[in-house]
PDB file of N, CA and C in Angstrom:
ATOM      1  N   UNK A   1      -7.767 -15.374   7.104  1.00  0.00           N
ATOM      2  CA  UNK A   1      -6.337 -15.172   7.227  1.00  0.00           C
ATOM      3  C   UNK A   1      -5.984 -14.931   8.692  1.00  0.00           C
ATOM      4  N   UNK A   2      -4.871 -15.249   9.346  1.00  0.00           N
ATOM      5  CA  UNK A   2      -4.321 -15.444  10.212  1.00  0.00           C
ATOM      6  C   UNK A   2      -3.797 -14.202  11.376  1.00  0.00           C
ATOM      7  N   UNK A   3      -3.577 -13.140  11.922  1.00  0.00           N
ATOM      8  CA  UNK A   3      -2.939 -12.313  11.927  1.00  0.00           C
ATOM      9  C   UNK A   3      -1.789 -12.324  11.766  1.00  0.00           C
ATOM     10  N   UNK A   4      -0.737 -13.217  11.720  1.00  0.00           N
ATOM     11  CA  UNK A   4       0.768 -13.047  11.117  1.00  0.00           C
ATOM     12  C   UNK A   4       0.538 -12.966   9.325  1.00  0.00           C
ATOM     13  N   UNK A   5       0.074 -13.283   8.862  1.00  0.00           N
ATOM     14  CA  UNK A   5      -0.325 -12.840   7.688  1.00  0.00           C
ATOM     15  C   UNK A   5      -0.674 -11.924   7.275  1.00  0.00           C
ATOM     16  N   UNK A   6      -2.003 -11.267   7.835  1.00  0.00           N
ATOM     17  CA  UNK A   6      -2.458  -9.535   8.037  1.00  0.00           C
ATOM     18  C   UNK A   6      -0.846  -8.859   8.486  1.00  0.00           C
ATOM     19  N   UNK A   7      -0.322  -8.727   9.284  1.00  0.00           N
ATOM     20  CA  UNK A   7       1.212  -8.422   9.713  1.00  0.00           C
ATOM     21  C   UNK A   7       1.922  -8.419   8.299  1.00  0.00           C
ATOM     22  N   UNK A   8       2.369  -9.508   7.905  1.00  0.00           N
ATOM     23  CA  UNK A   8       3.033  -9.807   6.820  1.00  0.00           C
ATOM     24  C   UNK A   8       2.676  -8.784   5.854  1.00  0.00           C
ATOM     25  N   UNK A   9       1.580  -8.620   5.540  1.00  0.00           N
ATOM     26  CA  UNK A   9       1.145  -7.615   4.545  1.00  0.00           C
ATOM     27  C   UNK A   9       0.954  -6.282   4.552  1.00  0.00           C
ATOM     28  N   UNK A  10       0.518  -6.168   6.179  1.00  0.00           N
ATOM     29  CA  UNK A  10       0.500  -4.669   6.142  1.00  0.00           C
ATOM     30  C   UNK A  10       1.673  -3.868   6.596  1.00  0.00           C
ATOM     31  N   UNK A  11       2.551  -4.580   7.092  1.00  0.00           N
ATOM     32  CA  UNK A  11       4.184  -3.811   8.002  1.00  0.00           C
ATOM     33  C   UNK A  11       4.784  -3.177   6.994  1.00  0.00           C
ATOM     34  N   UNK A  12       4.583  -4.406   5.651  1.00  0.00           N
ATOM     35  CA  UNK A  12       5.608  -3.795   4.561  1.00  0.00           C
ATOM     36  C   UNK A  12       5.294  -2.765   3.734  1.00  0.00           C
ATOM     37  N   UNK A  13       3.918  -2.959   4.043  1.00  0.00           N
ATOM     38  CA  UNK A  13       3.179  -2.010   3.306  1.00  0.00           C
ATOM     39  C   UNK A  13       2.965  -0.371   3.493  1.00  0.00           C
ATOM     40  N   UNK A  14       3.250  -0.439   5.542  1.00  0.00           N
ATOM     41  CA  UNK A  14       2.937   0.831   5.685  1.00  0.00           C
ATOM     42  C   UNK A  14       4.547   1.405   5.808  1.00  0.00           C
ATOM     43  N   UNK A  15       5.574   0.703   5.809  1.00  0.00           N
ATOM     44  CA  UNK A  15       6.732   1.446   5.743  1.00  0.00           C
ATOM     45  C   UNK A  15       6.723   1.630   4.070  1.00  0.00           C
ATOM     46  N   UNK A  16       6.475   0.823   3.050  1.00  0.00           N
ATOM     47  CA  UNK A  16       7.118   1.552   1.916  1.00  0.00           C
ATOM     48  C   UNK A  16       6.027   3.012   1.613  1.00  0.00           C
ATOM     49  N   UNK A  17       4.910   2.827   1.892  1.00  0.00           N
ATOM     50  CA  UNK A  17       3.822   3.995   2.016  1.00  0.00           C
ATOM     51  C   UNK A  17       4.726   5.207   2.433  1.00  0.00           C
ATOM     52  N   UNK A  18       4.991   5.126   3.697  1.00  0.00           N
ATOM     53  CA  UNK A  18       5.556   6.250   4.718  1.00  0.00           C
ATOM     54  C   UNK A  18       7.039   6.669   3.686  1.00  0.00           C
ATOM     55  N   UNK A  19       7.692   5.340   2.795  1.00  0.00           N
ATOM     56  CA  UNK A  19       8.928   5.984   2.123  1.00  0.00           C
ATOM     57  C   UNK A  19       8.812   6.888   0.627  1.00  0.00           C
ATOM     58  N   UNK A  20       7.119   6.631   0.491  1.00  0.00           N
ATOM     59  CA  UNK A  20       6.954   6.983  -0.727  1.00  0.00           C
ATOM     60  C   UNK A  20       6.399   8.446  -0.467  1.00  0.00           C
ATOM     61  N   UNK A  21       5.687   8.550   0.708  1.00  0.00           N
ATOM     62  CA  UNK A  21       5.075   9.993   1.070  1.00  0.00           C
ATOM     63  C   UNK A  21       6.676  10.726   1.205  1.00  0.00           C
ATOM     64  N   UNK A  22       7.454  10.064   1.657  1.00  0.00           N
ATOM     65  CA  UNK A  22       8.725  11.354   1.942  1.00  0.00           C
ATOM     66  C   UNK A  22       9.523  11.497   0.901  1.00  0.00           C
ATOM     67  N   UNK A  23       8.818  10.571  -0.555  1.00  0.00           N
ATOM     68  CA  UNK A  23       9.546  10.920  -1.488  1.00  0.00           C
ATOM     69  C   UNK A  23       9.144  11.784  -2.285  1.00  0.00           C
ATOM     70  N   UNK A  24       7.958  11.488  -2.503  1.00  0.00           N
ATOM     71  CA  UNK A  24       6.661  12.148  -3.364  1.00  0.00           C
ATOM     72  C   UNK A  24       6.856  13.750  -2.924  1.00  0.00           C
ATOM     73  N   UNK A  25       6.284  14.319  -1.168  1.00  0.00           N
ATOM     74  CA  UNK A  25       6.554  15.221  -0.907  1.00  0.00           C
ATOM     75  C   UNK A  25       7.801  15.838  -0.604  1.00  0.00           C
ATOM     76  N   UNK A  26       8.558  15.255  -0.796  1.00  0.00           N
ATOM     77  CA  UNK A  26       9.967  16.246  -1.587  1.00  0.00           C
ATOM     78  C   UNK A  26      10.115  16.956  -2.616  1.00  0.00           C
ATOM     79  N   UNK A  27       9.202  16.442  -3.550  1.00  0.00           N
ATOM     80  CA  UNK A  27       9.518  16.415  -4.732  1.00  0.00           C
ATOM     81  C   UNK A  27       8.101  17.363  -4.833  1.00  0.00           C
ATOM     82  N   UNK A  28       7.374  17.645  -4.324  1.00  0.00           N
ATOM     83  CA  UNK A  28       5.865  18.015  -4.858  1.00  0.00           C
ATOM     84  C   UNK A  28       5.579  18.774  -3.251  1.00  0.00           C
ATOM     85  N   UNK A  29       4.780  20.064  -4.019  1.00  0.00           N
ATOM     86  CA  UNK A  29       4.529  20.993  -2.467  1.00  0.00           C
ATOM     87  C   UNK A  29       2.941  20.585  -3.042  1.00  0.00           C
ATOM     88  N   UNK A  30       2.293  20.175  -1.646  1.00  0.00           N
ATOM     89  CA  UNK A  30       1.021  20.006  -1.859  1.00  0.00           C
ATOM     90  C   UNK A  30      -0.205  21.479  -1.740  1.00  0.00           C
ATOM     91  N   UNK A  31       0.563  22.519  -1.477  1.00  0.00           N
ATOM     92  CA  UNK A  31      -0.355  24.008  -1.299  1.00  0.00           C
ATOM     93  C   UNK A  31      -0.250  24.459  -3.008  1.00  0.00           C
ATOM     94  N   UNK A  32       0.713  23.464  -3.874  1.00  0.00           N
ATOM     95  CA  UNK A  32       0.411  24.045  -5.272  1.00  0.00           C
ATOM     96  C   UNK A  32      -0.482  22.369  -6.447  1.00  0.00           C
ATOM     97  N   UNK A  33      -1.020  21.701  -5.770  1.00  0.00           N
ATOM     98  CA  UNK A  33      -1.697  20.816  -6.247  1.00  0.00           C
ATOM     99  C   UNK A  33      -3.118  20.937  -6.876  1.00  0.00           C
ATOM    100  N   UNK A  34      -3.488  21.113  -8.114  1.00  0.00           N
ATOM    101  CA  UNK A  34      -4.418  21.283  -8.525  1.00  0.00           C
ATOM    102  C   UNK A  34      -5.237  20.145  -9.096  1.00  0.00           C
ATOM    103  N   UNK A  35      -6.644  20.413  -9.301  1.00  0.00           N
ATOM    104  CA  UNK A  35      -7.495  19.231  -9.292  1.00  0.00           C
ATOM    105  C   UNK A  35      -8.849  20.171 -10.409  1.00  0.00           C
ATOM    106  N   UNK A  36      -8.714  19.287 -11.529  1.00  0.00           N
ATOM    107  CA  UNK A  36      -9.639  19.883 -12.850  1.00  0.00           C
ATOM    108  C   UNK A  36      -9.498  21.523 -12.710  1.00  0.00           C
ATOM    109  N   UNK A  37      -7.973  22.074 -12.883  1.00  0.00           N
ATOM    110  CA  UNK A  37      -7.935  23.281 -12.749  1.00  0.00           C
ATOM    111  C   UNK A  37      -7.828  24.523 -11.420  1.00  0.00           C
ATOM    112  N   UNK A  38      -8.609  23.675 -10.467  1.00  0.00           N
ATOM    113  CA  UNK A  38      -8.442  24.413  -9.349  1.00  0.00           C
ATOM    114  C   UNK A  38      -7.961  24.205  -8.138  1.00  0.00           C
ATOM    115  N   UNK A  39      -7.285  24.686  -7.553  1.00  0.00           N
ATOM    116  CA  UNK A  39      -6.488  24.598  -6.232  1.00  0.00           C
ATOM    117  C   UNK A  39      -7.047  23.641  -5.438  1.00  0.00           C
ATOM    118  N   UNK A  40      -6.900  22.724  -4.743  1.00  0.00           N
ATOM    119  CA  UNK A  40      -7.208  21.311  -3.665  1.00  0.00           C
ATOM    120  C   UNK A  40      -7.672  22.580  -2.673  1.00  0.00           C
ATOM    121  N   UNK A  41      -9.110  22.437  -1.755  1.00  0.00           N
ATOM    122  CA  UNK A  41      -9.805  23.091  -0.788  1.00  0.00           C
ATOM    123  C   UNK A  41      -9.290  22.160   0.215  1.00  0.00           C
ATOM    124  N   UNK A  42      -8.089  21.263   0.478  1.00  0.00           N
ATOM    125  CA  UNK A  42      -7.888  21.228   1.258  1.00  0.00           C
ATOM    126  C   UNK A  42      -6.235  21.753   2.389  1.00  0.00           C
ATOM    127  N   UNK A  43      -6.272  21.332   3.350  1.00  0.00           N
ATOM    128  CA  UNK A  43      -4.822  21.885   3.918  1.00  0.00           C
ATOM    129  C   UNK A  43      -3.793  20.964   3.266  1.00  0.00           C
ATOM    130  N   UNK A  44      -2.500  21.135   3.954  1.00  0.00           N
ATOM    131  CA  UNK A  44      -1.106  20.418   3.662  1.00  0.00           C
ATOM    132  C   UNK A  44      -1.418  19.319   4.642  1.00  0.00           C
ATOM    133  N   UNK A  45      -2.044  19.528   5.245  1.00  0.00           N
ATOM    134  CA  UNK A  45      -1.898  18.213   6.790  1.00  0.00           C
ATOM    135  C   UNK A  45      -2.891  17.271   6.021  1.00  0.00           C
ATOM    136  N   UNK A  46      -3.750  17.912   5.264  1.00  0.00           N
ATOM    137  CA  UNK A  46      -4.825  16.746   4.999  1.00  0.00           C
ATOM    138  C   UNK A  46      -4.633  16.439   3.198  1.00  0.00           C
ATOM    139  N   UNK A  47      -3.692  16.901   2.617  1.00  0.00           N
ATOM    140  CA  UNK A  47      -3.383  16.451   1.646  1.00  0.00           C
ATOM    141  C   UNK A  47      -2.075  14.953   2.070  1.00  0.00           C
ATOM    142  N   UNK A  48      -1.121  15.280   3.019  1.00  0.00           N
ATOM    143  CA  UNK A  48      -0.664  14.359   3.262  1.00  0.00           C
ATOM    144  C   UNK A  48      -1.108  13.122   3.775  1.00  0.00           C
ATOM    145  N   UNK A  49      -1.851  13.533   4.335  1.00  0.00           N
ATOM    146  CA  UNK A  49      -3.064  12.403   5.454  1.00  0.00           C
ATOM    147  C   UNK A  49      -3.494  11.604   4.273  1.00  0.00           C
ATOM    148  N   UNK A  50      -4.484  12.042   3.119  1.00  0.00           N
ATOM    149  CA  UNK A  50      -4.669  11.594   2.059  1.00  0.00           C
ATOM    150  C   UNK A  50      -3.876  10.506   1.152  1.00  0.00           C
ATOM    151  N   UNK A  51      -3.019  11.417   0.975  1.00  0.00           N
ATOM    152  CA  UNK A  51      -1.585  10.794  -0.195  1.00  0.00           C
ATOM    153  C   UNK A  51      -1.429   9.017   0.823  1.00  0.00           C
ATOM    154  N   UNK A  52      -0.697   9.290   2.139  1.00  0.00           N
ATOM    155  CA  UNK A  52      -0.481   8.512   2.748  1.00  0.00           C
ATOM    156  C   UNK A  52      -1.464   7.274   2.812  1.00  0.00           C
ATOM    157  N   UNK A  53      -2.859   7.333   2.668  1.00  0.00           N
ATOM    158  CA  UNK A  53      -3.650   6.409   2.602  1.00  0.00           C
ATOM    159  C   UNK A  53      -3.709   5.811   1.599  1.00  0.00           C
ATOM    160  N   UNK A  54      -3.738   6.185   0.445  1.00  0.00           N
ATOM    161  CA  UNK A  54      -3.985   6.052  -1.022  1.00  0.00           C
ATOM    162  C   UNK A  54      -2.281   5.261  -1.101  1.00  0.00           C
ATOM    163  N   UNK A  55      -1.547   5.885  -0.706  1.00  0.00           N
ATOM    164  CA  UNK A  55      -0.028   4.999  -0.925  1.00  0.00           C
ATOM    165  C   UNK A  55      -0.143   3.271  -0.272  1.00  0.00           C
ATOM    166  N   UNK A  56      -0.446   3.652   0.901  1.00  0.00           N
ATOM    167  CA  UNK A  56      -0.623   2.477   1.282  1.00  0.00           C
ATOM    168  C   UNK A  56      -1.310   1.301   1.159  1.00  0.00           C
ATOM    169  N   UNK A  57      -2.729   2.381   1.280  1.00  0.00           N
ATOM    170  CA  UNK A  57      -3.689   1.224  -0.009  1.00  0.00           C
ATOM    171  C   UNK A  57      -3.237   0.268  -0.776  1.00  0.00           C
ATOM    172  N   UNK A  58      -2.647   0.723  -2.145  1.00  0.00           N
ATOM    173  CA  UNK A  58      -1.868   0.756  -3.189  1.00  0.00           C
ATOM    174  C   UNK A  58      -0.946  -0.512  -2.756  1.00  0.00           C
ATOM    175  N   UNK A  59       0.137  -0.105  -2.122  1.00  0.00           N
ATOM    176  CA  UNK A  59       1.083  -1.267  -1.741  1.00  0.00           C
ATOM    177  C   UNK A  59       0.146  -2.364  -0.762  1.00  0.00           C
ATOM    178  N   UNK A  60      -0.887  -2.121  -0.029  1.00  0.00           N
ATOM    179  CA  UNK A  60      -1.453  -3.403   0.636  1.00  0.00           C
ATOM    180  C   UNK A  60      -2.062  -3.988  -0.149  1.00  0.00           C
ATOM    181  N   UNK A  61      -2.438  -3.468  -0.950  1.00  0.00           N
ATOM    182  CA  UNK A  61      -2.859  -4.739  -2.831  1.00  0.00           C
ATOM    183  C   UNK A  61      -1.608  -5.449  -3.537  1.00  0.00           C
ATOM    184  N   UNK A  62      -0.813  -4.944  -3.414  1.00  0.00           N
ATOM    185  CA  UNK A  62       0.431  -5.237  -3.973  1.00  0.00           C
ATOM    186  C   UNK A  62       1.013  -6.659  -2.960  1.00  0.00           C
ATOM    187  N   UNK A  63       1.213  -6.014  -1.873  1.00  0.00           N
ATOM    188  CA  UNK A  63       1.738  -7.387  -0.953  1.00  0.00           C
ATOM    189  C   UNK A  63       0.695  -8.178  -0.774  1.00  0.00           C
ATOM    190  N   UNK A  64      -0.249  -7.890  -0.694  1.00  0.00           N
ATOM    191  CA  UNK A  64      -1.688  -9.515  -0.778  1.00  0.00           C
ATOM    192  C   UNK A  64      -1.587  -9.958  -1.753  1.00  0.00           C
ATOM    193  N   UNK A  65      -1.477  -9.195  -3.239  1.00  0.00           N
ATOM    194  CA  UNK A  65      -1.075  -9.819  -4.140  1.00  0.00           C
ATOM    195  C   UNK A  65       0.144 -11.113  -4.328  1.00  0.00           C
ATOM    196  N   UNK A  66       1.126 -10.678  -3.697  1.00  0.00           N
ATOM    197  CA  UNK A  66       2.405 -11.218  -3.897  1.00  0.00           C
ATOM    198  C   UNK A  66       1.750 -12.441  -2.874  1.00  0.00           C
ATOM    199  N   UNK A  67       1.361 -12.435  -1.362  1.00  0.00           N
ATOM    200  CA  UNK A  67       0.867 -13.415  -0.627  1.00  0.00           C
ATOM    201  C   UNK A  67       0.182 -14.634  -1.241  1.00  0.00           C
ATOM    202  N   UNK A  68      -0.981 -13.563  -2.104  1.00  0.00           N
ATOM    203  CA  UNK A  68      -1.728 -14.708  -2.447  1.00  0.00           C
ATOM    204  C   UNK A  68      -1.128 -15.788  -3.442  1.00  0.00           C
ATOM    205  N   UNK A  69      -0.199 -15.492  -4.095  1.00  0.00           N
ATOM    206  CA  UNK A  69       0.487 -15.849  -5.646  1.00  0.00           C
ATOM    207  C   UNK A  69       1.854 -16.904  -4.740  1.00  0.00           C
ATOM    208  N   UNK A  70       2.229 -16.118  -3.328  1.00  0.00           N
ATOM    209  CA  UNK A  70       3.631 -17.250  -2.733  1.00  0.00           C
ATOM    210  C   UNK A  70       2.710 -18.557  -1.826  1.00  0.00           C
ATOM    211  N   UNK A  71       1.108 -18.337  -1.814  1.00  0.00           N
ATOM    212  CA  UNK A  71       0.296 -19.630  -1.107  1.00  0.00           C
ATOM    213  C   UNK A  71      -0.140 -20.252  -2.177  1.00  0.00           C
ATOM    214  N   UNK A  72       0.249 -20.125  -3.536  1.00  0.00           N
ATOM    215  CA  UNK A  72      -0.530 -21.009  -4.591  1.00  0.00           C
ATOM    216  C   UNK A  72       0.224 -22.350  -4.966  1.00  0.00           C
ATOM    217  N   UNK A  73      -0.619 -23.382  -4.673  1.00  0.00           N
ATOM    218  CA  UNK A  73       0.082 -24.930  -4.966  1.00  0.00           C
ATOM    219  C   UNK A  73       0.653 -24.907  -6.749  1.00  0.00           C
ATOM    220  N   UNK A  74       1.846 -25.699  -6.509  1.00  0.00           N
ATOM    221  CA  UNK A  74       2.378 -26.071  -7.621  1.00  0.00           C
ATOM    222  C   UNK A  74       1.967 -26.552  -8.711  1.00  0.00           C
ATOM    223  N   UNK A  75       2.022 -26.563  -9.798  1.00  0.00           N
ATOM    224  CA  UNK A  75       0.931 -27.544 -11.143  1.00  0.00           C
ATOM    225  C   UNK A  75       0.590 -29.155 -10.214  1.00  0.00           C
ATOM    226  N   UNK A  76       1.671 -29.922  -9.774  1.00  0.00           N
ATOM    227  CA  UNK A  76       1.739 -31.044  -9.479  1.00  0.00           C
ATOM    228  C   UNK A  76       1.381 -31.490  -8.791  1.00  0.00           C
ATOM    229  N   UNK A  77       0.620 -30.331  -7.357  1.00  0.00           N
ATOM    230  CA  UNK A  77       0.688 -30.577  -5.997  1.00  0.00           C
ATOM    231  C   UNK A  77      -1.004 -30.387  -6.024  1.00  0.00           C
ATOM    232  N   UNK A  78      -1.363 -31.484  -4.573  1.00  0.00           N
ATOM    233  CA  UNK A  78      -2.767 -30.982  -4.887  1.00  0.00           C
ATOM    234  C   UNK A  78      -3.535 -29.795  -4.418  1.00  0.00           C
ATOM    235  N   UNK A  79      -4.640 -29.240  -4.760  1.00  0.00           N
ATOM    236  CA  UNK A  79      -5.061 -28.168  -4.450  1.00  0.00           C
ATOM    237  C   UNK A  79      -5.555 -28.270  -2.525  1.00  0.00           C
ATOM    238  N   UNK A  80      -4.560 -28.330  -2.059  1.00  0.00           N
ATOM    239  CA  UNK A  80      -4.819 -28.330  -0.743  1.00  0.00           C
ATOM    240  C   UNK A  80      -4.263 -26.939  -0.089  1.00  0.00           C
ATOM    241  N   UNK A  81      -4.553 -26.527   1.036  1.00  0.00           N
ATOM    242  CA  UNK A  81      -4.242 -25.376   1.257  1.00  0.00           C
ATOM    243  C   UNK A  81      -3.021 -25.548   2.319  1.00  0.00           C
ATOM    244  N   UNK A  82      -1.600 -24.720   1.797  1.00  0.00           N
ATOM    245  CA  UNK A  82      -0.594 -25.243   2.261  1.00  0.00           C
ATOM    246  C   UNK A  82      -0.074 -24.415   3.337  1.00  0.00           C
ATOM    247  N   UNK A  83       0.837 -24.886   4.703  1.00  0.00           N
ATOM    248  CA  UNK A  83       0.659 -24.065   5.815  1.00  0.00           C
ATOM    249  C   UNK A  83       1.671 -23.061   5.215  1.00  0.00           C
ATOM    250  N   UNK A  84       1.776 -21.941   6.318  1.00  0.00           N
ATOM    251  CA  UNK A  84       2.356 -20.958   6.013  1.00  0.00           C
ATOM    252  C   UNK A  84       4.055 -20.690   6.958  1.00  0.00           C
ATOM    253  N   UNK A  85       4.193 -21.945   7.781  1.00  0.00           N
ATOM    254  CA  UNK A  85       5.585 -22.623   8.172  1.00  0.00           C
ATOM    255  C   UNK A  85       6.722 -22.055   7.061  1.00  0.00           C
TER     256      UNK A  85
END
């Protein structure tokens, strides 16, 4: 893959990430997050650090997904690999 492609996938990816961490932690204090019962051993800085990766993750599967599915030839067309123009 190309780097305007890598771009394509990850720009969108790390802004909706970054919109979902400021939604999520609005809504959720991470110093009361528990895990099989017991309090997360870690800080607020590194629960967000966390969340934020895992969000993004998440959506950079999502937009490769969508990539890979808007480069797929038509029933009709042949299986050639089509530019990204």
């Amino acid at each position: 893959m190309n780097a305007r492609l890598w771009m394509g996938i990850g720009w969108p990816a790390f802004l909706v990430a970054g919109l979902l961490e400021m939604v999520v932690f609005a809504l959720v204090d991470p110093g009361e997050l528990h895990w099989g019962g017991e309090p997360l051993p870690l800080s607020a800085q590194a629960v967000y650090t966390l969340a934020f990766f895992v969000f993004w993750g998440l959506c950079l599967v999502a937009c490769g997904l969508t990539a890979l599915l808007m480069n797929t030839p038509a029933p009709d067309e042949p299986l050639t690999r089509r530019s990204a123009d």
